[in-house]
Protein backbone atom coordinates (compact mmCIF):
# COMPACT_ATOMS: atom_id res chain seq x y z
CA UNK A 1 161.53 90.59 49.84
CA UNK A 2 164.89 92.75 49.87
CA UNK A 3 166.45 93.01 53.46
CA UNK A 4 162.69 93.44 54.49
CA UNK A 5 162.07 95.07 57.66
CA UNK A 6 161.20 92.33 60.87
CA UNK A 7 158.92 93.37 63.72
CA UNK A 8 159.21 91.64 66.63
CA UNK A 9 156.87 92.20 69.78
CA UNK A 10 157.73 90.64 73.59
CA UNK A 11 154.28 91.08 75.44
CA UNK A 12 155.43 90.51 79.32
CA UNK A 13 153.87 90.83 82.44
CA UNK A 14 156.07 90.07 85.77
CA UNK A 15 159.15 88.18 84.38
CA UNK A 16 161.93 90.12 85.21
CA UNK A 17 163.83 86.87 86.17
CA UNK A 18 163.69 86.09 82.32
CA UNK A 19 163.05 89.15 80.56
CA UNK A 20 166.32 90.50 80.16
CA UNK A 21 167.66 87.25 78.44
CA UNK A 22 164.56 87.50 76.03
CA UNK A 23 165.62 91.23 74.84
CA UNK A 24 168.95 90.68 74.50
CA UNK A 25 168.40 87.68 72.01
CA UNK A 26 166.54 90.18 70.01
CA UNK A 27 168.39 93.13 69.87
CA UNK A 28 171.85 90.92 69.68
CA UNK A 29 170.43 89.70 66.17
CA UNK A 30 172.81 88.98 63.46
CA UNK A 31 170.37 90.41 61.27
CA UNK A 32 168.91 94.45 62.05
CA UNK A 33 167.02 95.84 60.04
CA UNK A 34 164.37 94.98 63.01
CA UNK A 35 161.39 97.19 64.71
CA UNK A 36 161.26 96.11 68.73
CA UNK A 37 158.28 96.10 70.76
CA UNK A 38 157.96 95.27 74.20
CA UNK A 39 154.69 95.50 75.53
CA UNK A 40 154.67 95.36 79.37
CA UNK A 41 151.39 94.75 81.54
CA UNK A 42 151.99 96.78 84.22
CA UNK A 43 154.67 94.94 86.08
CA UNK A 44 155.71 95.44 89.54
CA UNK A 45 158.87 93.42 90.02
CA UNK A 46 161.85 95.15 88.10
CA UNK A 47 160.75 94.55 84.53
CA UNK A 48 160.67 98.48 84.00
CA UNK A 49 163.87 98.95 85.09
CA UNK A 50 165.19 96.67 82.29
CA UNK A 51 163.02 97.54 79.61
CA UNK A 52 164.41 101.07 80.41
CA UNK A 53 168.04 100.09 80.45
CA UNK A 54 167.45 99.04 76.37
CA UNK A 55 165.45 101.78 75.96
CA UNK A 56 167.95 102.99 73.14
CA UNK A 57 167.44 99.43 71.40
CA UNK A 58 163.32 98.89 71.63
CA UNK A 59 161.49 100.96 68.99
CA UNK A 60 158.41 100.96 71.46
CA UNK A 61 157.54 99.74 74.40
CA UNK A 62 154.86 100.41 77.00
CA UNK A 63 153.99 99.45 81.04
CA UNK A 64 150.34 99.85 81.71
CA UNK A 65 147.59 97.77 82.00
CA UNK A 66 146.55 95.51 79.66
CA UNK A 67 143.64 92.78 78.83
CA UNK A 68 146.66 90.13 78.86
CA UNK A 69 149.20 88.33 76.22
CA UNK A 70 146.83 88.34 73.31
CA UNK A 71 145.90 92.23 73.39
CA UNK A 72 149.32 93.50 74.36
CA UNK A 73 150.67 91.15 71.52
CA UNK A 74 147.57 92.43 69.50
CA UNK A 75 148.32 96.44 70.28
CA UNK A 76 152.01 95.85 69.22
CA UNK A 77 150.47 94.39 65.70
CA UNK A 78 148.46 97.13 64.84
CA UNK A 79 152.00 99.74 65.18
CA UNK A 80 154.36 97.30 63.13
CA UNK A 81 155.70 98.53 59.94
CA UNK A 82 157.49 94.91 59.16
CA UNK A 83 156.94 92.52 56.01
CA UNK A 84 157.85 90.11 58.78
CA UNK A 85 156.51 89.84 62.60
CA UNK A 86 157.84 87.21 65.28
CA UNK A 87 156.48 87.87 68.61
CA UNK A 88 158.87 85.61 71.12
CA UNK A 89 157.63 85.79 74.96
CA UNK A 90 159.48 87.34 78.03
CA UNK A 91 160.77 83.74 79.14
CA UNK A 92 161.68 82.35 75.77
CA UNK A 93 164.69 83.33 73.92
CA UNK A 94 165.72 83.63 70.59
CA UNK A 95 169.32 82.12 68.65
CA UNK A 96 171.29 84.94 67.21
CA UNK A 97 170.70 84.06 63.38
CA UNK A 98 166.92 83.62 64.04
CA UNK A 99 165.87 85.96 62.10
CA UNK A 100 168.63 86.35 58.98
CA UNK A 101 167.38 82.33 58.52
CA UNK A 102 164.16 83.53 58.32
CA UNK A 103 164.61 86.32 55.59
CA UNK A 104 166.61 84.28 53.65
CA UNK A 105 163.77 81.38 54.10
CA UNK A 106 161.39 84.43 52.62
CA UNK A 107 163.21 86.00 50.26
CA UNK A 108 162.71 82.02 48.36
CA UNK A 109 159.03 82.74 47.81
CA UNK A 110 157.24 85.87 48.58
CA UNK A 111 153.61 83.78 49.04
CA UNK A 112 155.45 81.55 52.09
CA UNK A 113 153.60 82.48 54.96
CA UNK A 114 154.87 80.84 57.51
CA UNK A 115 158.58 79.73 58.73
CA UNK A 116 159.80 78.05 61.23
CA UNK A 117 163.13 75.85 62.52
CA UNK A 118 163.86 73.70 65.21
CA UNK A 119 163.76 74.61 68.85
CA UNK A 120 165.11 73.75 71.87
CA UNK A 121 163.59 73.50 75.65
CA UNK A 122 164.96 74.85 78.55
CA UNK A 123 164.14 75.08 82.35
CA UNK A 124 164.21 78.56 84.32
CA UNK A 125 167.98 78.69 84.42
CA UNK A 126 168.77 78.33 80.71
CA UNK A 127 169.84 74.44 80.80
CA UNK A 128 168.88 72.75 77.77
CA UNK A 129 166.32 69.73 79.07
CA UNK A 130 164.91 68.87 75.54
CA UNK A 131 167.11 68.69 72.33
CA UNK A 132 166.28 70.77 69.75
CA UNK A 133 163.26 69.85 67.44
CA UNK A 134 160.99 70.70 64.57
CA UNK A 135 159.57 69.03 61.36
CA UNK A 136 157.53 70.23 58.09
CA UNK A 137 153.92 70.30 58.66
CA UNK A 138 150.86 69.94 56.71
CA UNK A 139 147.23 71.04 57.72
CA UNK A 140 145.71 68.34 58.44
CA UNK A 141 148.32 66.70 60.23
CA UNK A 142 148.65 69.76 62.25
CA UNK A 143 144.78 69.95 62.31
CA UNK A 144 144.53 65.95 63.85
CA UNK A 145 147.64 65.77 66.28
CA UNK A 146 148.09 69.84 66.94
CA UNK A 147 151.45 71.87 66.99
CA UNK A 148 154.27 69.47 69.33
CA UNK A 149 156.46 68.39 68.86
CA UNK A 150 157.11 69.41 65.13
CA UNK A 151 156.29 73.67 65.36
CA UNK A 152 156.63 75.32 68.55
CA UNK A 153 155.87 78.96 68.65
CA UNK A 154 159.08 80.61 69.64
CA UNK A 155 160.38 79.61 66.44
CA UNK A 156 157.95 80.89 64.03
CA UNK A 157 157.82 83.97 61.88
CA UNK A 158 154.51 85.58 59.84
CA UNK A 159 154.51 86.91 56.39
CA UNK A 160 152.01 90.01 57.22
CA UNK A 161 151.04 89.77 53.63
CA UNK A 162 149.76 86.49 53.71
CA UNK A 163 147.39 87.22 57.00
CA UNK A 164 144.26 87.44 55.07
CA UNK A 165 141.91 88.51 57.95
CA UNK A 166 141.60 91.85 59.82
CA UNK A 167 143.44 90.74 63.17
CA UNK A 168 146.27 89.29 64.00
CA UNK A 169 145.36 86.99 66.85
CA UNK A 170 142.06 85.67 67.51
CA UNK A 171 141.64 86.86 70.68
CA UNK A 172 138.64 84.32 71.80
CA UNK A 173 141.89 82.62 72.81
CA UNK A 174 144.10 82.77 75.89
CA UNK A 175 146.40 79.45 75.52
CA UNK A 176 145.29 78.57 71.62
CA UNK A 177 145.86 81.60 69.91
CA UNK A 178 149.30 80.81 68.46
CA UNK A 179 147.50 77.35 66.93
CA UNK A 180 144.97 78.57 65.69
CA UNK A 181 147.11 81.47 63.52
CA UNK A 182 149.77 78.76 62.28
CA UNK A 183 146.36 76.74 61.09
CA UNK A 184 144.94 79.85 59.10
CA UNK A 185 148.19 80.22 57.48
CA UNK A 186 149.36 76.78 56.64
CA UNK A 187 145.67 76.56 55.48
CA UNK A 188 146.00 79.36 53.21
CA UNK A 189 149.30 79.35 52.31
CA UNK A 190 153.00 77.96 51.90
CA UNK A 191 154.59 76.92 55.34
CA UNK A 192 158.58 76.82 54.96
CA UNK A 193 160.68 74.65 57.52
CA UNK A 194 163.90 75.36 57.95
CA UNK A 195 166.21 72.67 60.01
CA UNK A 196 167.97 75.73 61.57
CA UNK A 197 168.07 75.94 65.50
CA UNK A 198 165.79 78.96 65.69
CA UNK A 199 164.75 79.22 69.44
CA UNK A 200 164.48 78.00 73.01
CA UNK A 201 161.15 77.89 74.35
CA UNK A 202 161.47 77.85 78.68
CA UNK A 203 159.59 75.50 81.08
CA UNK A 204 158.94 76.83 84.59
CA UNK A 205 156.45 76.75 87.55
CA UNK A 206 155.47 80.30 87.06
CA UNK A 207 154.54 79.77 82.97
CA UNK A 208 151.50 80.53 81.87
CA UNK A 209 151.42 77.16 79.60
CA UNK A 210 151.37 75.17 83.10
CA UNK A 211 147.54 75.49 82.86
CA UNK A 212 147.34 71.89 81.08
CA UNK A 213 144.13 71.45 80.96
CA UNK A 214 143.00 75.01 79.59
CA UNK A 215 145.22 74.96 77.18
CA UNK A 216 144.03 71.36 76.22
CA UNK A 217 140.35 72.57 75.88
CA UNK A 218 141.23 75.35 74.00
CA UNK A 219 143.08 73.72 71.52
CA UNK A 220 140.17 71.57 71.00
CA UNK A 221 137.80 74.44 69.71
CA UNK A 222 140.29 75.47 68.02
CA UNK A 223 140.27 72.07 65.56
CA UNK A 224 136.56 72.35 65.84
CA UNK A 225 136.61 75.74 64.16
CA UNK A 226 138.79 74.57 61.36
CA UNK A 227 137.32 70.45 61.23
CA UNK A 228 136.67 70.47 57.48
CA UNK A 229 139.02 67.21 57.28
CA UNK A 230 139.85 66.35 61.12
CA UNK A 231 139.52 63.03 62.92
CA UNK A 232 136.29 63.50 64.25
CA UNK A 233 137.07 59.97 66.25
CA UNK A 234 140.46 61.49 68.03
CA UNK A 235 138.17 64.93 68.90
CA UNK A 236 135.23 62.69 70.29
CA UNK A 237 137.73 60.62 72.14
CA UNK A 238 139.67 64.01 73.74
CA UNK A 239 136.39 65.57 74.94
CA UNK A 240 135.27 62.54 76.61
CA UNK A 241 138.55 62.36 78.49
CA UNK A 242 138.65 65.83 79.03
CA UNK A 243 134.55 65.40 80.45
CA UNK A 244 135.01 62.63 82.63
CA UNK A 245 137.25 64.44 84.89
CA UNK A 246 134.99 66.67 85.39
C-alpha cells in the first residue's frame, strides 16, 4: 500500500450530544487521504444540523430511514473506494494519528488484515474512566474468551482486500457483528497490533451496548458459528447461565 486511500463510515441515529466530537476526530486526522461517510437514521434531535455544518469535510452522508447500525454501516460499505475502512460510531471518538498508525501498520504487509491499538474508555462527558488497553490476539483465544479487554472495536481498521466474502457485516447480527468480522479475519488472515493509543470507546445510559444480555447471547452464536476449536465446556457453561435466568 502507497498512501492508500481510508474510508471511514459513522452510522448514527439520535446522538447529537456526541456526534460532533466523533466527526471532528475524523476529519482532524493527521493523515487525509480519507473518504467520510456519515450515515444518519433519520434523526430528530440536531444531528442534521451538524452533519451539515461539515458538509464540506464528509464525502457522503445521508438522513433517512434506515434498518439500523448494521445496514447504514453496510450501505456506506458498498460506496467506499478505500484499501482501508474503519467505521467508528457517533459516541466514540477517534486519536488524531489513528489512522497514519494504521497505514504505516499496512504498508508492513499487504496480506495483514486486521489492525488495531490500544483504546481508552470514557463516560458521556469525555473523562477518561478506563486506561487505555489492547493486546495481540489469536483465534482461538479470541474464539474462547471473545473481544475485551484486548480488541475493542473503535480501534480497529479492515484491509478490504482481505474480506473474502460478499458482505461486509453479517447482518444476522445487531450487538455481535463487529466479533464476528474480527473472527473471519484473524481466521483468515494476519492480525497486526499496534501499542499505539488508537481510540476512545464511550460508556453511557443511552448506548446501545447497555443491552447486556443481548449482546451476551449474540456473541454466543457467534462462537457457535465459528466452534471448530472452542471450549465447548465455557459455551455449555454460558448458555446455562444465560437459561436459568430465564
Amino acid at each position: 500500500m502507497n498512501n492508500p486511500l481510508v474510508s471511514i463510515i459513522t452510522p448514527s441515529f439520535n446522538q447529537a450530544q456526541f456526534l460532533e466530537q466523533t466527526i471532528l476526530s475524523v476529519i482532524n486526522q493527521t493523515y487525509k487521504n480519507i473518504e467520510y461517510f456519515v450515515m444518519d437514521g433519520g434523526s430528530n434531535d440536531g444531528s442534521l444540523e451538524i452533519i451539515k455544518k461539515y458538509d464540506a469535510n464528509i464525502t457522503y452522508w445521508q438522513s433517512k430511514a434506515d434498518l439500523g447500525q448494521v445496514d447504514a454501516i453496510n450501505q456506506a460499505f458498498k460506496m467506499c473506494k478505500g484499501e482501508i475502512i474503519c467505521f467508528i460510531n457517533s459516541d466514540d471518538i477517534l486519536m488524531p494519528n489513528a489512522v497514519q498508525t494504521a497505514v504505516t501498520c499496512f504498508e508492513i504487509n499487504n496480506e495483514i488484515g486486521l489492525v488495531h491499538g490500544n483504546c481508552s474508555t470514557i463516560d458521556e462527558n469525555g473523562n477518561e474512566i478506563k486506561p487505555k488497553v489492547g493486546n495481540p490476539v489469536k483465534f482461538k483465544e479470541l474464539l474462547n474468551i471473545g473481544m475485551l479487554p484486548s480488541i475493542f472495536q473503535p480501534s480497529c481498521f479492515f484491509n478490504k482486500s482481505q474480506i473474502k466474502r460478499d458482505f461486509f457485516l453479517d447482518p444476522r447480527f445487531n450487538y455481535a457483528f463487529d466479533y464476528e468480522l474480527i473472527l473471519h479475519l484473524v481466521k483468515n488472515s494476519i492480525s497486526f497490533y499496534t501499542n499505539m493509543h488508537m481510540a476512545a470507546y464511550r460508556v453511557h445510559s443511552k448506548a446501545k451496548s447497555q443491552n447486556i444480555n443481548a449482546a451476551f447471547k449474540e456473541k454466543l452464536q457467534v462462537q457457535l458459528m465459528y466452534m471448530k476449536g472452542v471450549n465447548l465446556k465455557w459455551v455449555w457453561r454460558k448458555l446455562k447461565t444465560i437459561f436459568s435466568k430465564k
